[in-house]
Protein backbone atom coordinates (compact mmCIF):
# COMPACT_ATOMS: atom_id res chain seq x y z
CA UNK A 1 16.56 -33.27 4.75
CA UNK A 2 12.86 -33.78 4.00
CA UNK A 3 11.83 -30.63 3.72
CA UNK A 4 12.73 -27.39 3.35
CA UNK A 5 10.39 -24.46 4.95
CA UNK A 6 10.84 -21.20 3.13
CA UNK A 7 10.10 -17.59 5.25
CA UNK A 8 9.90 -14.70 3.31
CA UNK A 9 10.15 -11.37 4.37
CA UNK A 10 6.91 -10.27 4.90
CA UNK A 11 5.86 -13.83 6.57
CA UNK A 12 7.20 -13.13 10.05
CA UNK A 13 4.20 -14.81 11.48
CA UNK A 14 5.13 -16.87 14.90
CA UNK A 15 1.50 -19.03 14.09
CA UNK A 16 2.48 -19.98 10.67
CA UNK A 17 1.03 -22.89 9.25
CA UNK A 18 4.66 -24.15 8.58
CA UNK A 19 5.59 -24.21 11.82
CA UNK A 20 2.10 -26.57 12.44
CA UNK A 21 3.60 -28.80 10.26
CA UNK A 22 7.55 -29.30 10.92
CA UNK A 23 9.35 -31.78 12.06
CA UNK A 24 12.21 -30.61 14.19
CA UNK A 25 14.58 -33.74 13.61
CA UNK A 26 13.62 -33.70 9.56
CA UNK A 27 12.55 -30.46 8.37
CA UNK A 28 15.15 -27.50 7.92
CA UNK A 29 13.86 -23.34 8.28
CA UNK A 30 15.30 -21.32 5.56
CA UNK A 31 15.53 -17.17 4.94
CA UNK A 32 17.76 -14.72 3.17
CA UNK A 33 18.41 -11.13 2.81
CA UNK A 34 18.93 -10.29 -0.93
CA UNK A 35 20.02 -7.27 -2.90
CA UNK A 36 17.57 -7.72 -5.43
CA UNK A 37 14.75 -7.25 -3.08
CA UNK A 38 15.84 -3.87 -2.38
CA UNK A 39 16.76 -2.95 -6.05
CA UNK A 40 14.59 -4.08 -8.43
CA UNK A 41 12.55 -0.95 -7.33
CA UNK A 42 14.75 2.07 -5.94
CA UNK A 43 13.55 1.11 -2.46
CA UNK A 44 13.20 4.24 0.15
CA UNK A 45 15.92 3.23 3.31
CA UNK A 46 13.74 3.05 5.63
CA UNK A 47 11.82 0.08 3.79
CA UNK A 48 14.66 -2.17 3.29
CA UNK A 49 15.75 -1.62 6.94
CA UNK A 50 12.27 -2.54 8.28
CA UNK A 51 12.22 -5.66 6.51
CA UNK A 52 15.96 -6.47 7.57
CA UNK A 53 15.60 -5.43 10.89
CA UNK A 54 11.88 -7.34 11.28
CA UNK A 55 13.85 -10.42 9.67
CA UNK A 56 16.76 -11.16 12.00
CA UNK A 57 14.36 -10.29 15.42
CA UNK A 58 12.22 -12.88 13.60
CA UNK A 59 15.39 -15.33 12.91
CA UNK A 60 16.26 -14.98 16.71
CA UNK A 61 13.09 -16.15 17.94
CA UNK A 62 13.32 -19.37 15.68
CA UNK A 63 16.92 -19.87 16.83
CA UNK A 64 16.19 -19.59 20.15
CA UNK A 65 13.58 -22.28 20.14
CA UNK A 66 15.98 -24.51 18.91
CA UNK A 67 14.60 -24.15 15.13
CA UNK A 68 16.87 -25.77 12.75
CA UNK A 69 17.57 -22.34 10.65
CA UNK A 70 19.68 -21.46 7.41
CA UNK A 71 19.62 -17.85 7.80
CA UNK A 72 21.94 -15.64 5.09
CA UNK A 73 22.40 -11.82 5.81
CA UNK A 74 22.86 -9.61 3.36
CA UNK A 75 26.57 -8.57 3.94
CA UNK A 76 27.66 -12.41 4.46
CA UNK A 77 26.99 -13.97 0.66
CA UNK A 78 27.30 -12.41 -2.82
CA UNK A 79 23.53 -14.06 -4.24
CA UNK A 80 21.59 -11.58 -5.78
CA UNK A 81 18.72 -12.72 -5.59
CA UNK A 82 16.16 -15.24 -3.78
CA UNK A 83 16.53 -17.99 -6.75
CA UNK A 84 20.10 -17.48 -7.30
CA UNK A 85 20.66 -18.43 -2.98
CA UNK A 86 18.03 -21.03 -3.09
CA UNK A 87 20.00 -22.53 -6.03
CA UNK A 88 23.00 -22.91 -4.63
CA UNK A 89 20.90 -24.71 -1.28
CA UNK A 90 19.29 -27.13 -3.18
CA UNK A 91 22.26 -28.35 -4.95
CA UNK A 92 24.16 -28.65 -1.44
CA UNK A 93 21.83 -30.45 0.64
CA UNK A 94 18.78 -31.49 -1.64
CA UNK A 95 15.48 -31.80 -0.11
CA UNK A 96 12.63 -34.01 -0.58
CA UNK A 97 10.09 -30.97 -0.95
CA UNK A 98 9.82 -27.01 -0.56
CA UNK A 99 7.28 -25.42 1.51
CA UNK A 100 6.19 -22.42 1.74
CA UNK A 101 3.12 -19.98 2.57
CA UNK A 102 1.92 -18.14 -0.57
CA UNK A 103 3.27 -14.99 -1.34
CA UNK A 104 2.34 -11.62 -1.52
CA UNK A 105 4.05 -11.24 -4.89
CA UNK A 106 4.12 -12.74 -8.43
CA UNK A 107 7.27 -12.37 -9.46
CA UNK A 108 9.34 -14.26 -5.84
CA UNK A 109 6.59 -17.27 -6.20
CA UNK A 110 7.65 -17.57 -9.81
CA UNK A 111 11.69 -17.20 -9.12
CA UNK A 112 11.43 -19.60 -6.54
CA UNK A 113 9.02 -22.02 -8.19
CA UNK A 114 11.32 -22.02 -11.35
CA UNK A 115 14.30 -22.84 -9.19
CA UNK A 116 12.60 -25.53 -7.56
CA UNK A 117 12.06 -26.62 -11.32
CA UNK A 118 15.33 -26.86 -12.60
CA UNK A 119 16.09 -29.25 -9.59
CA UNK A 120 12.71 -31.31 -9.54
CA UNK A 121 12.29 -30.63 -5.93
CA UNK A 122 8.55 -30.36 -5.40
CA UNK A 123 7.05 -26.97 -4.33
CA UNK A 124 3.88 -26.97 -1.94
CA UNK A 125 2.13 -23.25 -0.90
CA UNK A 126 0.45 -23.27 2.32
CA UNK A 127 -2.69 -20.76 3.01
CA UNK A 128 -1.23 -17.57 4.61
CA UNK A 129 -3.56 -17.62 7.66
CA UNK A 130 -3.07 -13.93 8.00
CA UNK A 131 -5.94 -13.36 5.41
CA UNK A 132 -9.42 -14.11 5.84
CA UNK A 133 -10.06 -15.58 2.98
CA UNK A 134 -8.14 -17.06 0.09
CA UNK A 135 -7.60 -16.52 -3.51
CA UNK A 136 -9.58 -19.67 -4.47
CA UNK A 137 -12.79 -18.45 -2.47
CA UNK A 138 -12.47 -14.76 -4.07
CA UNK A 139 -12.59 -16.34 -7.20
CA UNK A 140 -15.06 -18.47 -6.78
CA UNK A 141 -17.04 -15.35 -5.46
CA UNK A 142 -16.10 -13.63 -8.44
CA UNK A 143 -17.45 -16.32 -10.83
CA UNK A 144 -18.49 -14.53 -14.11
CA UNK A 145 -18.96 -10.77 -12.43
CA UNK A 146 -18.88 -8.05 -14.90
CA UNK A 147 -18.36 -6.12 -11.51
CA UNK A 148 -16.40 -7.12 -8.79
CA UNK A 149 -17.21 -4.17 -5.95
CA UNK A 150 -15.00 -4.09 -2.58
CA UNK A 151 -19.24 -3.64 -0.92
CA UNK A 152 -20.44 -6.89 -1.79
CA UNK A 153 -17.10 -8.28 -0.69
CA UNK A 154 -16.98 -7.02 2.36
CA UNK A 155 -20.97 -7.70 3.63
CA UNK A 156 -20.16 -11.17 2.73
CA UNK A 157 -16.56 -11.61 5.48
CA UNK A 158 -18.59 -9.33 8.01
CA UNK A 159 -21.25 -11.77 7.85
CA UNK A 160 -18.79 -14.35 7.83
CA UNK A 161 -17.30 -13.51 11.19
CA UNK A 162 -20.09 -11.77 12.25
CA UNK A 163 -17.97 -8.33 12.79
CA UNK A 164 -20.39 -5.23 13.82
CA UNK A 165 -22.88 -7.23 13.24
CA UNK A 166 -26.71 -7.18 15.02
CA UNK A 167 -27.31 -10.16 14.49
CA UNK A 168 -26.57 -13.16 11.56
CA UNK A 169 -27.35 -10.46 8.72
CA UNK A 170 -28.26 -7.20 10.04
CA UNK A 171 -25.26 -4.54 10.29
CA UNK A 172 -24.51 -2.69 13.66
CA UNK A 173 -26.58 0.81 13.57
CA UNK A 174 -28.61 -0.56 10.31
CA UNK A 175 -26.28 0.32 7.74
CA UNK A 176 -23.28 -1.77 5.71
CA UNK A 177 -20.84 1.01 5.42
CA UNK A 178 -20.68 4.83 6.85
CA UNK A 179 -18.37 6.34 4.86
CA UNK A 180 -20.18 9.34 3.90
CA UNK A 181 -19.96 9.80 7.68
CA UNK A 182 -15.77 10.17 7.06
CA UNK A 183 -14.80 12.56 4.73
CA UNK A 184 -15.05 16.07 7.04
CA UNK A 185 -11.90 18.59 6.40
CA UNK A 186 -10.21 20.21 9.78
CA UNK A 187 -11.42 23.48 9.14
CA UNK A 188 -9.90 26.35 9.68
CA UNK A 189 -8.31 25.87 13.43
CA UNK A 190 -7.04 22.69 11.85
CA UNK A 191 -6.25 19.15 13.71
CA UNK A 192 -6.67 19.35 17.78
CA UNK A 193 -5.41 17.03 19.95
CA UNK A 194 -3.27 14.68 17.83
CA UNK A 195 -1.68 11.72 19.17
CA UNK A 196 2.71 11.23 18.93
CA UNK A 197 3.44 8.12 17.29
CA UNK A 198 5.72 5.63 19.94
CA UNK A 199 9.28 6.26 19.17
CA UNK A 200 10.92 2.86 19.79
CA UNK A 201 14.79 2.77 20.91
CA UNK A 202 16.91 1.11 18.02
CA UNK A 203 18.37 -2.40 19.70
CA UNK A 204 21.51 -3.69 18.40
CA UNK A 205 19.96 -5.63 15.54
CA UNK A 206 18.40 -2.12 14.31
CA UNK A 207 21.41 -0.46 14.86
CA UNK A 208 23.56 -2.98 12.71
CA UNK A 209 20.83 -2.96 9.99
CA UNK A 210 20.67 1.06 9.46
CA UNK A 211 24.80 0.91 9.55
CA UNK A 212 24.41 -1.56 7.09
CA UNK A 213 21.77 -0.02 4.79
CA UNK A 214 23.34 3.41 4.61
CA UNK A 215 26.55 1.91 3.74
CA UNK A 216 24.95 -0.46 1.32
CA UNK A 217 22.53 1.99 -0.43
CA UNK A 218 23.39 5.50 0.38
CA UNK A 219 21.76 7.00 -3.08
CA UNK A 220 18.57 5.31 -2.46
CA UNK A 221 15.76 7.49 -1.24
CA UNK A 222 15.00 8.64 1.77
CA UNK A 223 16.28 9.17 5.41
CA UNK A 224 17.33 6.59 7.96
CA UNK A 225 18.79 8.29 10.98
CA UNK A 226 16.22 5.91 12.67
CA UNK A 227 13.51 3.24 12.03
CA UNK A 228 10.53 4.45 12.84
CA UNK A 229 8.30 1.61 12.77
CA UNK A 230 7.33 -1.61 14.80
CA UNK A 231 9.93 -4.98 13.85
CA UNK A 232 8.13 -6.91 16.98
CA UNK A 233 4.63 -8.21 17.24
CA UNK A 234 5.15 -6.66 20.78
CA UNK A 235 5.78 -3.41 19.10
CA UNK A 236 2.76 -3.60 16.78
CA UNK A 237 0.72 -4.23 19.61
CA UNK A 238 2.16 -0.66 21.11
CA UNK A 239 1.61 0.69 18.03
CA UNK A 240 -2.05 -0.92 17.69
CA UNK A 241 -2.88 0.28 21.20
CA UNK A 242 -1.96 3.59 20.65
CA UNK A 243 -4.11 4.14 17.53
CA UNK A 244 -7.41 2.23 19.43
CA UNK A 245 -6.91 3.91 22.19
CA UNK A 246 -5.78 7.62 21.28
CA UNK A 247 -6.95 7.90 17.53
CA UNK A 248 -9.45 6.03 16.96
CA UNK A 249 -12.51 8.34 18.22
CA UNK A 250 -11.63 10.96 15.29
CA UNK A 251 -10.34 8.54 13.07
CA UNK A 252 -13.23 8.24 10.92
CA UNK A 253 -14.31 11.96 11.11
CA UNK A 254 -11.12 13.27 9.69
CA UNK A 255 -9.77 10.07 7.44
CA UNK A 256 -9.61 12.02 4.50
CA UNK A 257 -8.28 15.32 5.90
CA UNK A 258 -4.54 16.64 5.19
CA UNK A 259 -2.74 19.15 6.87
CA UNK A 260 0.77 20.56 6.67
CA UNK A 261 3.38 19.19 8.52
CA UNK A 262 0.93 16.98 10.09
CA UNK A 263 2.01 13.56 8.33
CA UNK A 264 0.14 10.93 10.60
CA UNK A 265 -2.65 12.62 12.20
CA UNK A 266 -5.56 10.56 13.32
CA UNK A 267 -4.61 7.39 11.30
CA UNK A 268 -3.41 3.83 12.51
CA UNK A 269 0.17 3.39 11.56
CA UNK A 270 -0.07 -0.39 11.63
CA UNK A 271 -0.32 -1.57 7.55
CA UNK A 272 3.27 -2.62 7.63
CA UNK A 273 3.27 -4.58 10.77
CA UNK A 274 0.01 -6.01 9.64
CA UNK A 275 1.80 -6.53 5.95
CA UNK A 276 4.94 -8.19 7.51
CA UNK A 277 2.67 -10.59 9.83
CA UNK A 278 3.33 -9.17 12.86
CA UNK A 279 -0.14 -8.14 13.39
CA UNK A 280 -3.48 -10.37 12.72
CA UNK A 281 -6.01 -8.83 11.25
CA UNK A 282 -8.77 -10.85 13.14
CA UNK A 283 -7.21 -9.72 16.54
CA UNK A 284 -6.97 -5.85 15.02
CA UNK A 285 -10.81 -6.28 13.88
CA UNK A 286 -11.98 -7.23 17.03
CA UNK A 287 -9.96 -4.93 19.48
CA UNK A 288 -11.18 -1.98 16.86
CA UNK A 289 -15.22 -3.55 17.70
CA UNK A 290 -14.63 -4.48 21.19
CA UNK A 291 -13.65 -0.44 21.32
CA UNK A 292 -17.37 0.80 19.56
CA UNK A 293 -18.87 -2.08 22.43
CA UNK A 294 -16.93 -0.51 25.07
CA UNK A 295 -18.56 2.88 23.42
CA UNK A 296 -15.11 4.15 23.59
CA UNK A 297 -15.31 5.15 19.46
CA UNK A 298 -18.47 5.88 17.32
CA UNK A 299 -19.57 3.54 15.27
CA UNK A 300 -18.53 5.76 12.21
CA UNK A 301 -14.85 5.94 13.18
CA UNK A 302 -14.77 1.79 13.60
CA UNK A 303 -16.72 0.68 11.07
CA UNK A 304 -14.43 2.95 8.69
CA UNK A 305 -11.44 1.58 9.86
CA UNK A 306 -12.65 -2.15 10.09
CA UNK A 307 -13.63 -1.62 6.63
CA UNK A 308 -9.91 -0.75 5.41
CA UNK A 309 -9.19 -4.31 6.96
CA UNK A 310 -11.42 -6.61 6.79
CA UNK A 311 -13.25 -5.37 3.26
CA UNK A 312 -10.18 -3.50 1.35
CA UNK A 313 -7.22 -5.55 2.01
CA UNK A 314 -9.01 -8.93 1.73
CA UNK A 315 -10.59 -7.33 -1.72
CA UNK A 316 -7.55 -6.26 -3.21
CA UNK A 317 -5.28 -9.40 -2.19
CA UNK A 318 -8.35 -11.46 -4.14
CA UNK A 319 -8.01 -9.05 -7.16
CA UNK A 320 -4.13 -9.43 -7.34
CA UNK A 321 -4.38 -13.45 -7.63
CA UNK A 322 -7.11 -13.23 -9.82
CA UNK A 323 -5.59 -11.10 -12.24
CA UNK A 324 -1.98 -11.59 -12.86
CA UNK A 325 0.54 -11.12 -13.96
CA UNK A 326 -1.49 -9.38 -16.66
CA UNK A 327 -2.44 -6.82 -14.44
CA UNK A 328 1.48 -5.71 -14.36
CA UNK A 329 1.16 -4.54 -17.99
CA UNK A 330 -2.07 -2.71 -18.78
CA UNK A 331 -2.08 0.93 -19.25
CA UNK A 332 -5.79 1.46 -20.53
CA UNK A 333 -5.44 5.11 -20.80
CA UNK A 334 -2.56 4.53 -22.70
CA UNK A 335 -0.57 7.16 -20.53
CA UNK A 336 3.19 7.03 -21.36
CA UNK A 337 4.77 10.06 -20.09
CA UNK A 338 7.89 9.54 -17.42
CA UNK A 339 7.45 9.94 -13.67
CA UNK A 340 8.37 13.81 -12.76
CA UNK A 341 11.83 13.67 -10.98
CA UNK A 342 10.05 15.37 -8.47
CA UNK A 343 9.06 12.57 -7.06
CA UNK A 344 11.94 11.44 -5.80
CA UNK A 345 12.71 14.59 -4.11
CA UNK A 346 10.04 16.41 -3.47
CA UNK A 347 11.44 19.79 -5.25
CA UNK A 348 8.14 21.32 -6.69
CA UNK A 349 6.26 24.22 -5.90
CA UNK A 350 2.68 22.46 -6.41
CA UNK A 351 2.68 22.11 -2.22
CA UNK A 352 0.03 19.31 -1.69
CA UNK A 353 3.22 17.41 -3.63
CA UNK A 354 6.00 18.64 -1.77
CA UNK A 355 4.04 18.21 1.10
CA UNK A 356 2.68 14.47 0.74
CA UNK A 357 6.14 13.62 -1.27
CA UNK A 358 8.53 15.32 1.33
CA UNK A 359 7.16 13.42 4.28
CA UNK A 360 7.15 10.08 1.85
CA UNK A 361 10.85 10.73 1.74
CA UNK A 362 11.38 11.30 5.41
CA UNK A 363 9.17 8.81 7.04
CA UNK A 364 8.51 6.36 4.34
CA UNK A 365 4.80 7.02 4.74
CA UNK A 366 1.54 8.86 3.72
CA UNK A 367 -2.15 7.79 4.31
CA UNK A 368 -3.95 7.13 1.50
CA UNK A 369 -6.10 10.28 0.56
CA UNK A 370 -2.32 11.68 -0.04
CA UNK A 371 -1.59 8.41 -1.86
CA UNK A 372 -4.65 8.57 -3.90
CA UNK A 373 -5.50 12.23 -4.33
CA UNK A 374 -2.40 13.87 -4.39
CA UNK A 375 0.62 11.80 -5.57
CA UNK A 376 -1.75 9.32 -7.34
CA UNK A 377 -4.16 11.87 -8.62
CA UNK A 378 -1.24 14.22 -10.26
CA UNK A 379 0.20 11.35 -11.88
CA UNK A 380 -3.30 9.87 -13.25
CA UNK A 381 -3.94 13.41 -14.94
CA UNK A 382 0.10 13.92 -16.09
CA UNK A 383 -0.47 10.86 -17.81
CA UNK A 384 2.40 9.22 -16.72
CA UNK A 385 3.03 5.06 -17.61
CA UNK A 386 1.63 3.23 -15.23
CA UNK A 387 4.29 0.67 -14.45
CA UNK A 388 6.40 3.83 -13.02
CA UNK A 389 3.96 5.25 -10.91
CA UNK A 390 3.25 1.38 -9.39
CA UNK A 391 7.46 0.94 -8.88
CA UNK A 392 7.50 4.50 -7.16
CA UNK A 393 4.56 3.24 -4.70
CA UNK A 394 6.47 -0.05 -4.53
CA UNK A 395 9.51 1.92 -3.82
CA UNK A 396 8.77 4.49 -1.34
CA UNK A 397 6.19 3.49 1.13
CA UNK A 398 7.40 0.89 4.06
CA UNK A 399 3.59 -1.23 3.99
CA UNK A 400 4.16 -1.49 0.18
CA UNK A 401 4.11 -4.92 -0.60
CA UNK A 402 3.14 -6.07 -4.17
CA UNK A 403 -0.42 -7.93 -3.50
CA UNK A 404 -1.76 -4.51 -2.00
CA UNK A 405 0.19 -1.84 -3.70
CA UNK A 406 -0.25 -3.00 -7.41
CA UNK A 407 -4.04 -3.35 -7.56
CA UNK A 408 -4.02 0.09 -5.18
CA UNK A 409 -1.82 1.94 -7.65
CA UNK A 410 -2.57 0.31 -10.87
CA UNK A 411 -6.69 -0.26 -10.34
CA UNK A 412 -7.75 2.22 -8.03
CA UNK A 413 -5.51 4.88 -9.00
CA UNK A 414 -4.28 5.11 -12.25
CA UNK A 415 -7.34 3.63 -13.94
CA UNK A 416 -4.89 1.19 -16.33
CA UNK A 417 -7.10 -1.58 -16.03
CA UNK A 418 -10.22 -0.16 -17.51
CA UNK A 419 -11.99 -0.81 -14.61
CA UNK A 420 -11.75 -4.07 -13.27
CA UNK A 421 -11.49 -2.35 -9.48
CA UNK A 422 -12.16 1.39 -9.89
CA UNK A 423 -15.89 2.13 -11.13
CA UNK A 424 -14.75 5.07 -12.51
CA UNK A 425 -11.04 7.45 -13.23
CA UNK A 426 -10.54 9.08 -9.78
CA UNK A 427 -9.66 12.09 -10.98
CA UNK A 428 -10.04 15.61 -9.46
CA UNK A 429 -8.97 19.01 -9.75
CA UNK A 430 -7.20 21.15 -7.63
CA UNK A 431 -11.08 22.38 -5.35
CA UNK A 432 -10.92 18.70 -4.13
CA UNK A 433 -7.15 19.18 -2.73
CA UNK A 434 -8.19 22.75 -1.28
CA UNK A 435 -11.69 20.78 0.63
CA UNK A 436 -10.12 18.70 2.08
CA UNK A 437 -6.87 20.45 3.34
CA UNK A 438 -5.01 23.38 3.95
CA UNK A 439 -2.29 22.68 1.19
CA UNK A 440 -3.96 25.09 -1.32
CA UNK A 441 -3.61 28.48 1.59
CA UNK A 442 0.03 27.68 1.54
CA UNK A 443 0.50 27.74 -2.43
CA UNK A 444 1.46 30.01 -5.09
CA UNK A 445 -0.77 28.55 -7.24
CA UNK A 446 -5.18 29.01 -7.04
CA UNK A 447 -7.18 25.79 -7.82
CA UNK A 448 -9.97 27.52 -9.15
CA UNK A 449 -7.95 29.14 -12.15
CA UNK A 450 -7.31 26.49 -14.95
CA UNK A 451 -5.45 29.34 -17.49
CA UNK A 452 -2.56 31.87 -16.34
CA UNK A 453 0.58 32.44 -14.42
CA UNK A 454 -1.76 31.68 -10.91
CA UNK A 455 -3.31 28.55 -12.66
CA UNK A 456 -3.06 25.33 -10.13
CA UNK A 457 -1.47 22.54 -12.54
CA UNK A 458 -3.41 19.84 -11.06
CA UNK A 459 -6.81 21.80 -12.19
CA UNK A 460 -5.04 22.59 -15.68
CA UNK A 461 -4.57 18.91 -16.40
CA UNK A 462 -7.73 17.95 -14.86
CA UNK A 463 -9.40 19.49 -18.00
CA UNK A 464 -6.66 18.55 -20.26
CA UNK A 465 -7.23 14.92 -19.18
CA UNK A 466 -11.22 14.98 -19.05
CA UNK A 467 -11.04 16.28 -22.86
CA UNK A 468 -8.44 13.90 -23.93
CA UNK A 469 -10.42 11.01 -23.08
CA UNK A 470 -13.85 12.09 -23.58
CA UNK A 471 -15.39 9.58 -25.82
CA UNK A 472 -14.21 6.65 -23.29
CA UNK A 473 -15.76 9.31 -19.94
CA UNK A 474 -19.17 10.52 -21.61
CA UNK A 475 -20.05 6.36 -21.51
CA UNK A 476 -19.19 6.29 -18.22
CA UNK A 477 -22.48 7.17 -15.93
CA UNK A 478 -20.53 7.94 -12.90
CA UNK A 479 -18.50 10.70 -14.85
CA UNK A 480 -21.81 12.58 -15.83
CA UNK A 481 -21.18 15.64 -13.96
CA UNK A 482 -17.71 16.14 -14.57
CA UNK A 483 -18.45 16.01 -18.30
CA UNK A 484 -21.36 17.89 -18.79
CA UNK A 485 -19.03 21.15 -16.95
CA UNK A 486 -16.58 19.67 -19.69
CA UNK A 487 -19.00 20.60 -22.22
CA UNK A 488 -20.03 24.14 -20.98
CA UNK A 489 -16.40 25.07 -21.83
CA UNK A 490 -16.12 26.97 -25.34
CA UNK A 491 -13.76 25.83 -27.32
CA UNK A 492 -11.47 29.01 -26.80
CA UNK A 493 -11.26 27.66 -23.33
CA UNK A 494 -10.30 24.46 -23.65
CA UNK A 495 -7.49 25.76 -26.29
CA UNK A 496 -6.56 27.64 -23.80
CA UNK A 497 -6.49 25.06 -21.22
CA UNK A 498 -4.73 22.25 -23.22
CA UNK A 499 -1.53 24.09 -24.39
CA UNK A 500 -1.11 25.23 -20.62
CA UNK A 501 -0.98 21.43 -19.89
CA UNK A 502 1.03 20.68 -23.01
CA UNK A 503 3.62 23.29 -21.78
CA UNK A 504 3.51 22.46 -18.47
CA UNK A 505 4.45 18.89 -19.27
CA UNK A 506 7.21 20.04 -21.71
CA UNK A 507 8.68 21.93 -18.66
CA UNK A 508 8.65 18.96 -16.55
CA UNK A 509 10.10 16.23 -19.36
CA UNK A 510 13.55 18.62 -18.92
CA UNK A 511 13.47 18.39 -15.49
């Protein structure tokens, strides 16, 4: 055996470089299913069986082109994990080299490279051509930054590949980015005319892997009567088509709206089929642009979603090489209270939470103004330790996969890293919640009140965490406002206001 060509779970890409390079009559294909990758974060059900059931439709194809395949499933070996199975293959059959595209997350590349180690069998990463650009050129666009801002980023791949572009540097309509343009609420008649998700008919192989998952991890979170999302690049086109076609006009008008038991809305549906490489971003770019051409969705709405593509993903892949594993263990704000066990239930009576938790649980799946300024949001001002609130994203969400979720959770959200991605802390109280939804209406709780039985905890810890760390906010420019209506509190108030949040965390420490 010459070499051997590693495919990871979330590399189910048919135009893989790999597959450019093998030789059929020399070269050996190689994947496993392994406990550990559904274990070493309490992974929600329907997670692990999208990635098991994407997996063997993915080992199928190779097979049936005659692909010379070692393929272990789960309930057929006792290897815990990755190394431990690619140990014992390298002492059977010992190949010349290991190949592999780059993964999306530190710790596999560095189990795998360290087995590859202890046998002295070379290890070669290809580029993952399902990314624009690469680590290497992020970094070298990063040079010595104090900044590094996803808007400066993104101009430079849209110029690049000349997306929504006028010409070589001018923007479509004049203007880089029109996201002031996408932040309207429903209002009071709430969302019209939403689009039902496709409902895909389990085949056999999805109908062995949720037997096998809800006999294999029954206490793990979440439900899995059914998988709900694409395993085919066939299906993600479905799924793709249905968001250009259907959602996409009031996509960008209502991308930061919430509603109650509306979990999907307007929004695409596609970041785990793009995220397991069933989708290419370049083709999902230009059908979203050939849409705005077509004048079938306002510029607005496209260049929104484009932006989530082609500018955030790209941006937060380059952050994630550049930056760890360091990243993994800063906690700037030096939060270290526990994750509320509400979270993996959704039993609370804050409803923005049970709302944007209980459909986490069910689907799997929440867009990311209920990522960030809900679930993310609460847990920024609770204080809780970073590294738990990144495993619970890791966890629960079935597009989680490390590259995007960490910098996401652990930049964007939780402000741990002082900065490096998030300008400021995006922190809110509980007005923000009641703009943008109609979460509040439903609630026992008022988001204007701070103090008292009626007090919204989100806008009680909003003050609690605003006064706890403000020396580091009051150098902050961007935080100006927020701390000058910090300072037009007396102190009575704010006396008032922290031992509310002190007891309300008390409370939740028992529970």
């Amino acid at each position: 055996m010459r070499r051997l060509f590693i495919v990871l779970g979330d590399q189910l890409d048919r135009e893989s470089l790999i597959f450019k390079h093998a030789d059929l009559a020399t070269d050996h294909f190689w994947m496993a299913e392994v406990a550990e990758e559904s274990t070493h974060v309490w992974s929600h059900k329907q997670r692990i069986a999208l990635f098991l059931s994407a997996m063997r439709h993915f080992a199928d194809e190779l097979q049936a082109k005659d692909y010379p395949l070692t393929y272990l499933p789960l309930d057929e070996h006792e290897f815990a994990s990755l190394g431990e199975a690619l140990s014992d293959f390298l002492a059977s059959h010992k190949p010349e080299e290991v190949w592999l595209v780059k993964p999306g997350n530190y710790r596999v590349f560095k189990q795998l490279a360290d087995t590859c180690k202890q046998y002295d069998t070379p290890i070669k990463q290809l580029h993952d051509q399902h990314f624009l650009s690469t680590p290497a050129e992020f970094k070298t666009w990063a040079g010595n930054k104090k900044q590094l801002r996803l808007e400066y980023w993104y101009r430079q791949l849209r110029k690049q590949y000349q997306v929504l572009m006028q010409d070589e540097k001018t923007p479509e309509g004049g203007k880089w980015n029109y996201d002031q343009s996408n932040r309207k609420s429903f209002g009071k008649n709430g969302p019209q005319d939403i689009p039902e998700p496709i409902e895909w008919p389990a085949d056999g192989i999805t109908e062995q892997v949720i037997a096998l998952v809800n006999e294999r991890f029954p206490k793990h979170p979440g439900e899995l009567e059914q998988l709900q999302w694409p395993v085919t690049p066939e299906q993600a086109e479905q799924a793709l088509n249905r968001f250009l076609d259907k959602a996409l006009p009031q996509f960008g008008d209502f991308q930061d709206a919430m509603w109650t038991d509306e979990p999907f809305l307007n929004h695409s549906l596609i970041a785990s089929s793009l995220n397991l490489k069933l989708l290419h971003p370049l083709h999902v770019i230009q059908q979203a642009e050939q849409r705005y051409r077509d004048e079938a969705a306002p510029l607005a709405a496209v260049e929104g979603f484009i932006r989530q593509i082609l500018g955030w993903r790209e941006y937060v892949r380059g952050l994630y090489w550049l930056h760890m594993p360091e990243w993994l263990e800063m906690n700037a704000l030096d939060a270290h209270q526990d994750l509320p066990a509400f979270y993996w239930t959704g039993d609370t009576s804050m409803t923005c939470l049970s709302e944007s938790i209980g459909q986490t649980l069910k689907h799997g799946y929440a867009h990311h103004i209920q990522r960030l300024m809900v679930t993310g949001l609460f847990a920024l001002l609770y204080g809780v330790e970073p590294k738990q609130v990144h495993e619970w994203y890791l966890a629960v969400y079935v597009d989680a996969v490390e590259w995007v979720e960490l910098p996401n959770t652990l930049g964007m959200s939780q402000y741990a890293d002082n900065g490096i991605m998030a300008s400021k802390p995006y922190a809110a109280s509980g007005q923000y919640i009641n703009r943008m939804s109609n979460y509040c209406k439903q609630c026992k709780f008022n988001p204007a009140l701070a103090v008292g039985e009626k007090a919204c905890p989100i806008t009680t810890l909003y003050w609690d965490f605003l006064d706890t760390h403000r020396e580091r906010l009051q150098a902050n420019p961007r935080m100006g406002f927020m701390m000058k209506n910090l300072e037009a509190k007396s102190g009575e108030d704010i006396a008032a206001i922290k031992a509310q949040a002190l007891e309300f965390r008390e409370l939740h420490q028992k529970t």
